[in-house]
C-alpha atoms as a PDB file:
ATOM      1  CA  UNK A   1      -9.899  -4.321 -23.816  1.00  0.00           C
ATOM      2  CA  UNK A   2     -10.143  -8.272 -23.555  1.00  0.00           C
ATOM      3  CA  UNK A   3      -6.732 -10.203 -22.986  1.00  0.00           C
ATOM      4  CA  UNK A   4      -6.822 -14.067 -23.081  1.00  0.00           C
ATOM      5  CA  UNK A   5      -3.893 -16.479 -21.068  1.00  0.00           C
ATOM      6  CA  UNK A   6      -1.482 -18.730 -23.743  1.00  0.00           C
ATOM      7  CA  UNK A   7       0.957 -20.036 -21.628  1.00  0.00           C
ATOM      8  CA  UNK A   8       2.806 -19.274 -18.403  1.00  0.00           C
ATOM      9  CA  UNK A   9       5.716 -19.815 -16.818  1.00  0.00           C
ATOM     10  CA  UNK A  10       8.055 -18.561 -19.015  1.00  0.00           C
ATOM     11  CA  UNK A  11      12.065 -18.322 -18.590  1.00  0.00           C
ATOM     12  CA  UNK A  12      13.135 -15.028 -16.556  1.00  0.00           C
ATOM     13  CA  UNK A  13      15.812 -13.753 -14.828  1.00  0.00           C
ATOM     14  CA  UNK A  14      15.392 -10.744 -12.276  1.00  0.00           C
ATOM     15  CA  UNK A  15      18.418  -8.394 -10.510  1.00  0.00           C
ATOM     16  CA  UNK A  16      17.378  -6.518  -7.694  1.00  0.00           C
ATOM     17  CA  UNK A  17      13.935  -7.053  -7.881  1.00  0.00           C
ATOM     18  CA  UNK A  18      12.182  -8.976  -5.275  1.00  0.00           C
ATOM     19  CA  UNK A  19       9.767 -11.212  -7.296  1.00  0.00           C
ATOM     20  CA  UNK A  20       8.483 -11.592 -10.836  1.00  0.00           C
ATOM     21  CA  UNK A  21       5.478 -13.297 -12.646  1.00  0.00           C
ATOM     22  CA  UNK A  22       5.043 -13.445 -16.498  1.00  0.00           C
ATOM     23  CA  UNK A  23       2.147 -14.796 -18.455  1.00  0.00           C
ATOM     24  CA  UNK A  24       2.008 -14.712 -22.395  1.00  0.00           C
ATOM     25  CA  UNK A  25      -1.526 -12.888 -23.409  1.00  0.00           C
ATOM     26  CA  UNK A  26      -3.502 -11.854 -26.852  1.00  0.00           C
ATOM     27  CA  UNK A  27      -3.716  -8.032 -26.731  1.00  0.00           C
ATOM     28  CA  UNK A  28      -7.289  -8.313 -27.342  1.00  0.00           C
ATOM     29  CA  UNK A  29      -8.364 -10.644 -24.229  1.00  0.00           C
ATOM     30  CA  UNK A  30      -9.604 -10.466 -20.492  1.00  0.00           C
ATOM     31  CA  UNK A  31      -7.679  -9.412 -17.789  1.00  0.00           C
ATOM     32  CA  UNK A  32      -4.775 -11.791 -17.146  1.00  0.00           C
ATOM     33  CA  UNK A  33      -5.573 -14.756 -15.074  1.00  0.00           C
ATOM     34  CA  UNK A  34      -3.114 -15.663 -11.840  1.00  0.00           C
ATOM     35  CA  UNK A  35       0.594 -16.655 -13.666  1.00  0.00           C
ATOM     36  CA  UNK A  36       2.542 -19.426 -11.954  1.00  0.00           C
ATOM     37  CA  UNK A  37       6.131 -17.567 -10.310  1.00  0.00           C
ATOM     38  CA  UNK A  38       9.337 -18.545 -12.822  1.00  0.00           C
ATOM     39  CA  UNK A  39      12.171 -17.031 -10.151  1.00  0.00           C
ATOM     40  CA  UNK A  40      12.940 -20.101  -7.919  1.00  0.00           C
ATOM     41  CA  UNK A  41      13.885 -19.018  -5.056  1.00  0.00           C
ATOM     42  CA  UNK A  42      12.614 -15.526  -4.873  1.00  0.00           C
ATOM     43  CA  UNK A  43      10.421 -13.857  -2.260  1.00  0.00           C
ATOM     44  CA  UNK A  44       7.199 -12.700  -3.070  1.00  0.00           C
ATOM     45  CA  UNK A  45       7.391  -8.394  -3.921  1.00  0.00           C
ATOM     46  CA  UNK A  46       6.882  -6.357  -1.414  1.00  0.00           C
ATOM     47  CA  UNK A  47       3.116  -4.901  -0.615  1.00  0.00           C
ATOM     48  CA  UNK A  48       1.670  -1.273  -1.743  1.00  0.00           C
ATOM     49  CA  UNK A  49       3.450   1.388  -0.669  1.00  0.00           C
ATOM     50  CA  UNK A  50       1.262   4.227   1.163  1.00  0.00           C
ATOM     51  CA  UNK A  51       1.336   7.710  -0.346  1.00  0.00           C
ATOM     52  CA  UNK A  52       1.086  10.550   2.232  1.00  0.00           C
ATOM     53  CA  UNK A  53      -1.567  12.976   1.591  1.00  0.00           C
ATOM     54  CA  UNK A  54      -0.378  16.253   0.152  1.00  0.00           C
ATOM     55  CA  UNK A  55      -1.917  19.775   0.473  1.00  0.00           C
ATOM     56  CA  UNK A  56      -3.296  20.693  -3.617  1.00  0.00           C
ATOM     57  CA  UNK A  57      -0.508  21.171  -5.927  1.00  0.00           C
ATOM     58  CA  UNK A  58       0.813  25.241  -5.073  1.00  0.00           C
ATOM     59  CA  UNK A  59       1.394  27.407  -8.376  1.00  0.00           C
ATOM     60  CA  UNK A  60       4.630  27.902  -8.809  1.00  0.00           C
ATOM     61  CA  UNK A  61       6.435  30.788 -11.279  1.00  0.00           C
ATOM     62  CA  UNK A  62       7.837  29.739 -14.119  1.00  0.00           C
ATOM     63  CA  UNK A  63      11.799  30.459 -13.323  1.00  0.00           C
ATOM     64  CA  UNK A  64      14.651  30.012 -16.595  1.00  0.00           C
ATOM     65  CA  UNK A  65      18.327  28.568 -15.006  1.00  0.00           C
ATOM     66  CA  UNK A  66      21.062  29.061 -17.707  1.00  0.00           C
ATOM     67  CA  UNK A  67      24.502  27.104 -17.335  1.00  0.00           C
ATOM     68  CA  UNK A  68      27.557  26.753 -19.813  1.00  0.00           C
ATOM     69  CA  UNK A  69      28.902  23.561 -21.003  1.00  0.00           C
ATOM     70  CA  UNK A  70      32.037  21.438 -20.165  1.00  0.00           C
ATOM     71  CA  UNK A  71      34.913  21.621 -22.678  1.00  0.00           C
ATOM     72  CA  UNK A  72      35.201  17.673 -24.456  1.00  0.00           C
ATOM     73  CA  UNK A  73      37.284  16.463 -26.759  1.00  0.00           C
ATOM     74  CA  UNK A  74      35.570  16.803 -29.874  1.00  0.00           C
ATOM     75  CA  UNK A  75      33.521  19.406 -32.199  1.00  0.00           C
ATOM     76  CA  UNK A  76      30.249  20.486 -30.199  1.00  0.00           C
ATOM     77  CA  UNK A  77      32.983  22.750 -28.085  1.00  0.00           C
ATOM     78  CA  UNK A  78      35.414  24.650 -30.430  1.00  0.00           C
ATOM     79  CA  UNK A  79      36.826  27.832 -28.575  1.00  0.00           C
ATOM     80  CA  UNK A  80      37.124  30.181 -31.405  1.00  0.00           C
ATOM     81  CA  UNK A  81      35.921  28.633 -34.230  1.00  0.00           C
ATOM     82  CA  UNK A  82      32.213  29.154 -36.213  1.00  0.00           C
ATOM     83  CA  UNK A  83      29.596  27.300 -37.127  1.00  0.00           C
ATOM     84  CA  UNK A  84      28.414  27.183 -40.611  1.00  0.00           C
ATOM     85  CA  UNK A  85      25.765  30.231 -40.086  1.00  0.00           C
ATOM     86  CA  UNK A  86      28.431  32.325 -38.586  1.00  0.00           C
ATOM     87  CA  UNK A  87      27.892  31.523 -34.734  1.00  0.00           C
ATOM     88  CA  UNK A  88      30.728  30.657 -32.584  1.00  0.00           C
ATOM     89  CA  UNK A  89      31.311  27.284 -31.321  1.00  0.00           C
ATOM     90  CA  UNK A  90      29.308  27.678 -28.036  1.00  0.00           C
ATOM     91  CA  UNK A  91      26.841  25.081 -26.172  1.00  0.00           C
ATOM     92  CA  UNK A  92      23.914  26.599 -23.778  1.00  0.00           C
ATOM     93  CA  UNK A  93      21.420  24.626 -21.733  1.00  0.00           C
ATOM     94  CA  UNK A  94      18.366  26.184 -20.016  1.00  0.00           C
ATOM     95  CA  UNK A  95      15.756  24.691 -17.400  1.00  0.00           C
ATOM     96  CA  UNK A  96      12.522  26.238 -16.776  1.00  0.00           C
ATOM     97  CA  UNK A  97       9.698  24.776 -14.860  1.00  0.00           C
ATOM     98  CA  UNK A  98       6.580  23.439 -16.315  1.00  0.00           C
ATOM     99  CA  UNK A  99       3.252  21.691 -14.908  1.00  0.00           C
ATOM    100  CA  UNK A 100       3.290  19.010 -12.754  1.00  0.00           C
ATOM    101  CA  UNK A 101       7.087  19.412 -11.177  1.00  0.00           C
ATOM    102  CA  UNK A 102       8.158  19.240 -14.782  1.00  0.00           C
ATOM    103  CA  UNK A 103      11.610  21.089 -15.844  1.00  0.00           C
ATOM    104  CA  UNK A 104      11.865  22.084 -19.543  1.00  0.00           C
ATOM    105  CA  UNK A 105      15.101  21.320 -20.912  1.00  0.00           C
ATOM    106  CA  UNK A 106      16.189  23.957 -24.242  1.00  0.00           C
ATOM    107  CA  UNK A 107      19.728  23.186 -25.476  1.00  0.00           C
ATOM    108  CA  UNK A 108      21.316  25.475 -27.831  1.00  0.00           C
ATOM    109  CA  UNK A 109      24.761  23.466 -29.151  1.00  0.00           C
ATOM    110  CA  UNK A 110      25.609  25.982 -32.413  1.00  0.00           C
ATOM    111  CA  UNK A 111      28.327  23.681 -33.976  1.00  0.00           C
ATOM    112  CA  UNK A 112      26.560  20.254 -32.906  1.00  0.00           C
ATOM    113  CA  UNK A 113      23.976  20.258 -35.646  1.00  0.00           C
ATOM    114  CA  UNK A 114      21.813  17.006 -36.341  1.00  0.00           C
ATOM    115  CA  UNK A 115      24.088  15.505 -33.480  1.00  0.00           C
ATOM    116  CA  UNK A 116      22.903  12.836 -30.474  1.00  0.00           C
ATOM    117  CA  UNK A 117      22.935  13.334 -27.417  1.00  0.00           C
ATOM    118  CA  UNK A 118      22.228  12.096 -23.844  1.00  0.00           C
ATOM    119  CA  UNK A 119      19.932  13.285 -21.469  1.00  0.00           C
ATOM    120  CA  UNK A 120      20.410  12.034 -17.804  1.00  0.00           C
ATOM    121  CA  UNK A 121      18.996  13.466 -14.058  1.00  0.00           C
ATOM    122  CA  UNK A 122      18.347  11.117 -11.581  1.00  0.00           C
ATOM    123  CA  UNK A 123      19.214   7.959 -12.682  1.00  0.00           C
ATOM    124  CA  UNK A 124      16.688   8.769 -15.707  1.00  0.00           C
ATOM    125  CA  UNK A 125      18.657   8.180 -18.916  1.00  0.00           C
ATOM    126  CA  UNK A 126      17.172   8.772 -22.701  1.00  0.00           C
ATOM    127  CA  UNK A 127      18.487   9.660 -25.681  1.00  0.00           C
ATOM    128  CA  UNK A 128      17.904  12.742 -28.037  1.00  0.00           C
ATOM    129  CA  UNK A 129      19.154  14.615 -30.943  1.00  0.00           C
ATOM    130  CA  UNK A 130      19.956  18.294 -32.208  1.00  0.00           C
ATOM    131  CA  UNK A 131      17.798  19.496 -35.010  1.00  0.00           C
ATOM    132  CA  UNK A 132      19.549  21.334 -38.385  1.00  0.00           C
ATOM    133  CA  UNK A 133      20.870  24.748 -36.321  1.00  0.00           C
ATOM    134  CA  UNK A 134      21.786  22.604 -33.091  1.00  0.00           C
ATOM    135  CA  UNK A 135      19.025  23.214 -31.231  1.00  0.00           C
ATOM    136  CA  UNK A 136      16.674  20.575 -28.366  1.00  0.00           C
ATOM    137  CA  UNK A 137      14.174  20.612 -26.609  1.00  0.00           C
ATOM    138  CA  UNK A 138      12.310  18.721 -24.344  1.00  0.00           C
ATOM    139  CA  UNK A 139       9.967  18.256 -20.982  1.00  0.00           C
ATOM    140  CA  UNK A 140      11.375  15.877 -18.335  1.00  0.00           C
ATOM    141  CA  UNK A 141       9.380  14.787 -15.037  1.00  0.00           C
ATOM    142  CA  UNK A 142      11.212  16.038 -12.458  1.00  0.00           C
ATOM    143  CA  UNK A 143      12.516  12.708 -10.096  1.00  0.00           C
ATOM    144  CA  UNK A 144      13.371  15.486  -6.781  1.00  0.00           C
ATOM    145  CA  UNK A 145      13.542  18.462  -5.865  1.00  0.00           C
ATOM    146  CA  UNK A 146      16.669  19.514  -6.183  1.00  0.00           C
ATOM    147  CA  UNK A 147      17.099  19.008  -9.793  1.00  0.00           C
ATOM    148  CA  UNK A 148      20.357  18.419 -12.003  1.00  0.00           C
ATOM    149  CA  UNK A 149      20.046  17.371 -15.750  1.00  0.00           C
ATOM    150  CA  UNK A 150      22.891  16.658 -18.104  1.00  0.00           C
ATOM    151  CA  UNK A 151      23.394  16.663 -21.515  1.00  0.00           C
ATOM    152  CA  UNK A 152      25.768  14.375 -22.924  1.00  0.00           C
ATOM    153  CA  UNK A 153      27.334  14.342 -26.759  1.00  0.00           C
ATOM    154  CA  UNK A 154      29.242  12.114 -28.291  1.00  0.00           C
ATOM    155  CA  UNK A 155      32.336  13.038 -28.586  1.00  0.00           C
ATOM    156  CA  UNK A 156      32.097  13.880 -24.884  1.00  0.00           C
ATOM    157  CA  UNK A 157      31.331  17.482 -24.368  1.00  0.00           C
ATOM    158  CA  UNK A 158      28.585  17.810 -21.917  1.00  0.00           C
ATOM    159  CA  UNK A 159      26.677  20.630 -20.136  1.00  0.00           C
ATOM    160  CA  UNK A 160      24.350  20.574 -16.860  1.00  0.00           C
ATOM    161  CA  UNK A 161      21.990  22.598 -15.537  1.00  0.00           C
ATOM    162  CA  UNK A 162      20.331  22.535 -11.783  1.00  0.00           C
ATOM    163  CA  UNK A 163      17.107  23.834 -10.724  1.00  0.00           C
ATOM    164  CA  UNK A 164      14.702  23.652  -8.012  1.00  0.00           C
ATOM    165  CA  UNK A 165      11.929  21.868  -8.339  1.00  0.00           C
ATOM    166  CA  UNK A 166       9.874  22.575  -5.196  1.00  0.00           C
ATOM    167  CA  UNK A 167       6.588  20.759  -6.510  1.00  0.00           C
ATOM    168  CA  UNK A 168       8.880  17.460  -7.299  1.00  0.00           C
ATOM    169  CA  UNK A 169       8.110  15.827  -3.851  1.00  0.00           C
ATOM    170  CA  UNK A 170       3.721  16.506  -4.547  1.00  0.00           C
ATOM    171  CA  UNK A 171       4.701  13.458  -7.076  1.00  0.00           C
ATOM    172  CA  UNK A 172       5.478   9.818  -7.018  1.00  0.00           C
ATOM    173  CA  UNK A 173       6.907   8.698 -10.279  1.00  0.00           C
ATOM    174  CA  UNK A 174       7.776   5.235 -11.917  1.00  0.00           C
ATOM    175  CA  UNK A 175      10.227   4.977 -14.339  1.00  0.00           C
ATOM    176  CA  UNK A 176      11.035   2.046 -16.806  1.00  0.00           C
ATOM    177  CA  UNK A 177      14.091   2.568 -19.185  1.00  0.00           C
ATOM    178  CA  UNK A 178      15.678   0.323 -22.057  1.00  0.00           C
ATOM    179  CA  UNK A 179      18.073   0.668 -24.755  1.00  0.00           C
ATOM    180  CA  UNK A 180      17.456  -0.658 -28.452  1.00  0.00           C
ATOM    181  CA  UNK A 181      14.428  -2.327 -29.444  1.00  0.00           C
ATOM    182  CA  UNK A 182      13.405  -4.475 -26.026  1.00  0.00           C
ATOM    183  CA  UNK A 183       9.713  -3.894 -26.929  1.00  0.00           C
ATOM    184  CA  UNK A 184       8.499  -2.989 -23.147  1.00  0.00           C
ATOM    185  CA  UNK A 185       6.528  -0.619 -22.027  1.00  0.00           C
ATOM    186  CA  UNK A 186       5.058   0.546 -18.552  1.00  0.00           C
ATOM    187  CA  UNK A 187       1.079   0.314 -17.607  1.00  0.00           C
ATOM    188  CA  UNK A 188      -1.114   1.499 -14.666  1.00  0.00           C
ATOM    189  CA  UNK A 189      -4.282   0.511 -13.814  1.00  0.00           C
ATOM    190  CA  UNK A 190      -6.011   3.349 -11.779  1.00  0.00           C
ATOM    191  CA  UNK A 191      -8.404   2.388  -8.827  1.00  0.00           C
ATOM    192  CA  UNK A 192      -9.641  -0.993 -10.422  1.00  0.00           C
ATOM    193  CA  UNK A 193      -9.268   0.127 -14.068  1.00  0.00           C
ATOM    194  CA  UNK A 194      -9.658  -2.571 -17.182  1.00  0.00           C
ATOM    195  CA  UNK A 195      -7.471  -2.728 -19.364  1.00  0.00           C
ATOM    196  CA  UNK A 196      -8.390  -0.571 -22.580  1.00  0.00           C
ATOM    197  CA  UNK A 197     -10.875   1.247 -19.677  1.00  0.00           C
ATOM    198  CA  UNK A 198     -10.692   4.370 -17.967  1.00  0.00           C
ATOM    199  CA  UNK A 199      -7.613   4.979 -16.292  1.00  0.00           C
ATOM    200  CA  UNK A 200      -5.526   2.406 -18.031  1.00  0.00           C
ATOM    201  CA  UNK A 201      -2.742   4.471 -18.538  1.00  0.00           C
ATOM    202  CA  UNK A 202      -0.112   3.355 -21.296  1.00  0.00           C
ATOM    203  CA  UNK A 203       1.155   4.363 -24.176  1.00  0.00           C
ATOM    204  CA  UNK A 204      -1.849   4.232 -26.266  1.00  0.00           C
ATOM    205  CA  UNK A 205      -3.857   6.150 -23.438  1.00  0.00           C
ATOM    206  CA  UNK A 206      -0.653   8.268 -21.797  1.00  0.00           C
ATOM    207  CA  UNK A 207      -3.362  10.609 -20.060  1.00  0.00           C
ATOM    208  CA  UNK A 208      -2.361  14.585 -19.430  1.00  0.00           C
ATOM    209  CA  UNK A 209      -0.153  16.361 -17.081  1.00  0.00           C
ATOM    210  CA  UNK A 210      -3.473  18.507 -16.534  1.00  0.00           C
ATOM    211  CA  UNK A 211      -5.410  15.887 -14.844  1.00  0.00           C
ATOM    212  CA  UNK A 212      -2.379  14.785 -12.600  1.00  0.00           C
ATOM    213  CA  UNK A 213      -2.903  18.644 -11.283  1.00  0.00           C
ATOM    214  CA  UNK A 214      -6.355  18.411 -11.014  1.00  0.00           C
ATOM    215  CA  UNK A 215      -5.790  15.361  -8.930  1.00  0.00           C
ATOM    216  CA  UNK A 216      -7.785  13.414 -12.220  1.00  0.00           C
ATOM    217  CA  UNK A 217      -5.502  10.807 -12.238  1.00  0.00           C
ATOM    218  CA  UNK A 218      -1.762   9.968 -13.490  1.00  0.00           C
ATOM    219  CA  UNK A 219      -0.230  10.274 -16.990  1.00  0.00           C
ATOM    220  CA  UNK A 220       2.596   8.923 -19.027  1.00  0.00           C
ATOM    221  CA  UNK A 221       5.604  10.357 -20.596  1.00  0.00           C
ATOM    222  CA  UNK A 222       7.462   9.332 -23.170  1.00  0.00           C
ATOM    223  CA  UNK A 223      11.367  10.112 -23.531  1.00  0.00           C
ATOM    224  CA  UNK A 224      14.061   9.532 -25.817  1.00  0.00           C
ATOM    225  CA  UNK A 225      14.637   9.080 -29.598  1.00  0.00           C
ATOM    226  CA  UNK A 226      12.443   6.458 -31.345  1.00  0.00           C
ATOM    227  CA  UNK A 227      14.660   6.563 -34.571  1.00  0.00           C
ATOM    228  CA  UNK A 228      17.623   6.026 -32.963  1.00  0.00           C
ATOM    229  CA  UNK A 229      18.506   2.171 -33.042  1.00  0.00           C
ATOM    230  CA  UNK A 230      20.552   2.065 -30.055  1.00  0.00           C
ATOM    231  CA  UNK A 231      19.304   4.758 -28.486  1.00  0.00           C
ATOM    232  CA  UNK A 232      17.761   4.986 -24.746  1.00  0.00           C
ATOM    233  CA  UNK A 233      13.747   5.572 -24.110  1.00  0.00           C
ATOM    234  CA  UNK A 234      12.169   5.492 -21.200  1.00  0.00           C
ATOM    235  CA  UNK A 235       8.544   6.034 -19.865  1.00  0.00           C
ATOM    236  CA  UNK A 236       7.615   7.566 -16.681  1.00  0.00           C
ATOM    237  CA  UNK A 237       3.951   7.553 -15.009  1.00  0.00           C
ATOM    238  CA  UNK A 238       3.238  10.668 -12.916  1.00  0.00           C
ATOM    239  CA  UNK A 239       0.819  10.151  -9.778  1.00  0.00           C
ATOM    240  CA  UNK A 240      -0.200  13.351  -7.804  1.00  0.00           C
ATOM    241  CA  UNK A 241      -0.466  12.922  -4.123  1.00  0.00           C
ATOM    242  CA  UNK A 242      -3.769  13.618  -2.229  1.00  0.00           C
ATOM    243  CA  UNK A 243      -5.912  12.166  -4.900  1.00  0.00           C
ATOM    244  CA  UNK A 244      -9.645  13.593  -3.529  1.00  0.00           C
ATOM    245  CA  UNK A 245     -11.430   9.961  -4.834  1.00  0.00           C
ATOM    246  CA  UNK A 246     -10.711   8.300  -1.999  1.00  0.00           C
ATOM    247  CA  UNK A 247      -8.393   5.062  -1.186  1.00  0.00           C
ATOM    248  CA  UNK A 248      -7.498   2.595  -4.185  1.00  0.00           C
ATOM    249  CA  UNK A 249      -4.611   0.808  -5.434  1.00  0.00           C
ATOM    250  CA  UNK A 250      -2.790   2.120  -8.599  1.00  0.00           C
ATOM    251  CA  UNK A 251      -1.677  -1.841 -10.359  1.00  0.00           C
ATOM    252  CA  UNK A 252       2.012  -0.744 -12.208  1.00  0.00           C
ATOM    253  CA  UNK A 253       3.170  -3.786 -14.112  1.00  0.00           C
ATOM    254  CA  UNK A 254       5.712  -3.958 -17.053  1.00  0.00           C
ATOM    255  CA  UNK A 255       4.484  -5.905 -20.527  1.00  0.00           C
ATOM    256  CA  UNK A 256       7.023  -6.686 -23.343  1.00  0.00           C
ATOM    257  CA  UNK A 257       6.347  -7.170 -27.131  1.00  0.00           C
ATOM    258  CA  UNK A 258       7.031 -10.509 -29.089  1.00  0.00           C
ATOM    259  CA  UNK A 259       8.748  -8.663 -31.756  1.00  0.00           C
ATOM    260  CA  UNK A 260      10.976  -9.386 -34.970  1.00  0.00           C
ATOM    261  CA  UNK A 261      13.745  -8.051 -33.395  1.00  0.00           C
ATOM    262  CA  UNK A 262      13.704  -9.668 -29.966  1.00  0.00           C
ATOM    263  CA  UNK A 263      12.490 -13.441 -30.268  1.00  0.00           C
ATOM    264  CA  UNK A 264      14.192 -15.831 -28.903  1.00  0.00           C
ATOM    265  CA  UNK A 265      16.689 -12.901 -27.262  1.00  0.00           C
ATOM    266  CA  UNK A 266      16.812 -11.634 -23.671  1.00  0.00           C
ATOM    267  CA  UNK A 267      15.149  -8.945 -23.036  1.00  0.00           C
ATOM    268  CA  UNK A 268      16.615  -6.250 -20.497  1.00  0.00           C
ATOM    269  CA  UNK A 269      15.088  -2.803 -18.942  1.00  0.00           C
ATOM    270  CA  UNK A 270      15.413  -0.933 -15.985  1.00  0.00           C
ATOM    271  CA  UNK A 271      12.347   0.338 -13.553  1.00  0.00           C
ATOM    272  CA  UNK A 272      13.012   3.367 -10.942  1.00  0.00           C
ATOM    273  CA  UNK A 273      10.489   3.414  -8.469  1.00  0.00           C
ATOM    274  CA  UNK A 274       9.614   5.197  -5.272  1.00  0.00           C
ATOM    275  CA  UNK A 275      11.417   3.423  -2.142  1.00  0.00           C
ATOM    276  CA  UNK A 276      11.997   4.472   1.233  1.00  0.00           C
ATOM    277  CA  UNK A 277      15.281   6.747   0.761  1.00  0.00           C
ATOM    278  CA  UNK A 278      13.971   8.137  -1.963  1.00  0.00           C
ATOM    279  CA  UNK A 279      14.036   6.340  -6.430  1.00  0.00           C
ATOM    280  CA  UNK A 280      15.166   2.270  -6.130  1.00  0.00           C
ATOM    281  CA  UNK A 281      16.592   1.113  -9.316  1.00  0.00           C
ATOM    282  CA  UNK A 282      16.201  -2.400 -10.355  1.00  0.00           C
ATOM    283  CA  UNK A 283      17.544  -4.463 -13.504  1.00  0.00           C
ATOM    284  CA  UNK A 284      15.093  -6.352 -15.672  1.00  0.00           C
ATOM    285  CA  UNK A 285      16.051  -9.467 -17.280  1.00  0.00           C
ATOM    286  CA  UNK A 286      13.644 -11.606 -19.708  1.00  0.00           C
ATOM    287  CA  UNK A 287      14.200 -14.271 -21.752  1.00  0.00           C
ATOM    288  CA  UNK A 288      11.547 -13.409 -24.786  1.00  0.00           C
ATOM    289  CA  UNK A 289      10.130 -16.821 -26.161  1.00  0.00           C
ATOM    290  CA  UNK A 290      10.928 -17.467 -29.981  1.00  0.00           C
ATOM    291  CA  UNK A 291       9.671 -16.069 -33.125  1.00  0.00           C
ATOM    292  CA  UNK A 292       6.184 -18.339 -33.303  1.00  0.00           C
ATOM    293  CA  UNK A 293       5.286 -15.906 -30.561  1.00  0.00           C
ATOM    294  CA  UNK A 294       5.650 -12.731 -32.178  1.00  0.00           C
ATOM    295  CA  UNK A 295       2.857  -9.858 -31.905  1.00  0.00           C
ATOM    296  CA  UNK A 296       1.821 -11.750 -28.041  1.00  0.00           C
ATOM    297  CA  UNK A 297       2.443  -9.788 -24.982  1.00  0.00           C
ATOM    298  CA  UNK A 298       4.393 -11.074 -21.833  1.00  0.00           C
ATOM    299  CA  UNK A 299       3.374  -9.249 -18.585  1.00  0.00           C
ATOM    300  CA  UNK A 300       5.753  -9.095 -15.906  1.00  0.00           C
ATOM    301  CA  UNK A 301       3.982  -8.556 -12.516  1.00  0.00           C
ATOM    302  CA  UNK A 302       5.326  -8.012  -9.253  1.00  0.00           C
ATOM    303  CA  UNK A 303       8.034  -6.164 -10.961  1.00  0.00           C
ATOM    304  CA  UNK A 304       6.728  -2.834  -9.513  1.00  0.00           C
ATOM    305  CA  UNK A 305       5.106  -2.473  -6.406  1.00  0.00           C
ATOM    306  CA  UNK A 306       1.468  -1.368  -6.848  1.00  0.00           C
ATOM    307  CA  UNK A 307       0.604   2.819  -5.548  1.00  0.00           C
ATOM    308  CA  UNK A 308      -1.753   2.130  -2.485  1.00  0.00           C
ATOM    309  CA  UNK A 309      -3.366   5.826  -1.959  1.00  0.00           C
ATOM    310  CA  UNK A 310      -4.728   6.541   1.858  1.00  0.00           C
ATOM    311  CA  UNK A 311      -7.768   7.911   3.086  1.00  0.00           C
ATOM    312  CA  UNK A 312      -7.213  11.423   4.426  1.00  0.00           C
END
């Protein structure tokens, strides 16, 4: 996929991140020429970080933890009382474990019917809602091993549910999160990939959690609900450790949208990414050009530090 190079240097403001580049590109053009650095004043990012080999990704049984919810102040929790198909008033969250050192998350909330919610483990945060009977579901990469997810509703009941993930550290994962319409989204380049090519993986080409397994290369997944206005989404990209093609550089970068909604407005995300205690979270601030510009792409390097992957 060709990208071309309209302008550089646009405004940007970056918390907690070490450096940031942005250049304004067609979404049909070559890959993006060198941008000129915006953040006076601000190092240059840090270099790859080195993946340890892993042994191949074990089999692990699929294992179901239940756990009960917290009492809030509002109707998702009423002790005694029935929802309208004759259940009582109770909320239920399970976790079972899924490929890849995923956790699937099933809610059953019998009084909170087409209600939204909050999902949040590890600094992860999206949003979600209840279908017609009150029940969710979803598959979340798991950010550690030793797992706790929450589920949040809005008239603040919540319910949790830990689980071991013993697969969770075979993984290094990337997370970028926004609320509203900010028009991000998160891209890897696998090993030298184009963009468009082979292992470009984005949202158009989110790859499988399969191939992660397989040691194939990473995938994408996509959180949170995409109707809700001012609701949280978030993307995460999955690389297995001990990929068996050899060294390479995986090139994570952030892009964001010229859209309607924010031209001319600031922009602001959140990336989690792998650091040396463990997830570093970093705030995301860009100043989106005006409305002339809408349908180009910005894209944010140095914003992530790129996967290096060892020889064995």
């Amino acid at each position: 996929m060709n990208r071309s190079v309209l302008f550089t240097a646009l405004g940007a403001s970056v918390f907690l991140v070490t450096g940031i580049v942005l250049t304004i590109q067609r979404f049909q053009t070559p890959d993006p020429a060198p941008a000129t650095p915006v953040a006076q004043g601000i190092s240059p990012a840090t270099g790859a970080v080195d993946l340890p080999q892993a042994p191949l990704v074990p089999r692990v049984a699929s294992r179901t933890v239940t756990a009960p919810a917290a009492p809030g102040d509002g109707a998702a929790l009423q002790p005694g009382r029935y929802s309208p198909y004759g259940l009582p008033c109770d909320v239920a969250l399970s976790a079972r474990l899924a490929l890849a050192a995923q956790v699937v998350l099933s809610l059953q909330a019998n009084c909170a019917l087409s209600q939204p919610l909050i999902v949040e483990h590890a600094g992860l945060r999206f949003s979600g809602r209840t279908d017609a009977r009150g029940h969710y579901r979803v598959m979340v990469p798991a950010l550690n091993d030793d797992a706790l997810f929450q589920i949040s509703f809005a008239d603040g009941a919540s319910v949790q549910v830990h689980v071991a993930v013993p697969d969770a550290p075979l993984y290094r994962r990337v997370v970028l999160q926004w609320q509203g319409d900010q028009g991000v989204s998160l891209h890897a380049r696998e090993f030298g990939a184009g963009y468009g090519g082979t292992g470009h993986v984005w949202t158009a080409q989110p790859g499988r959690a399969e191939d992660a397994v397989a040691h194939r290369g990473g995938y994408l997944s996509q959180l949170g609900d995409a109707d809700a206005a001012d609701g949280w989404r978030a993307q995460v990209y999955s690389l297995a450790r001990g990929l068996d093609r050899g060294p390479g550089v995986v090139r994570v970068s952030v892009e964001a949208e010229v859209t309607r909604q924010n031209c001319g407005r600031m922009a602001v995300a959140e990336t989690l990414q792998p650091g040396a205690d463990g997830l570093l979270a970093a705030g995301l601030r860009v100043q989106m050009p005006d409305c002339s510009a809408v349908g180009e792409f910005l894209v944010l390097k140095n914003v992530l530090r790129d996967l290096k992957i060892a020889r064995n």
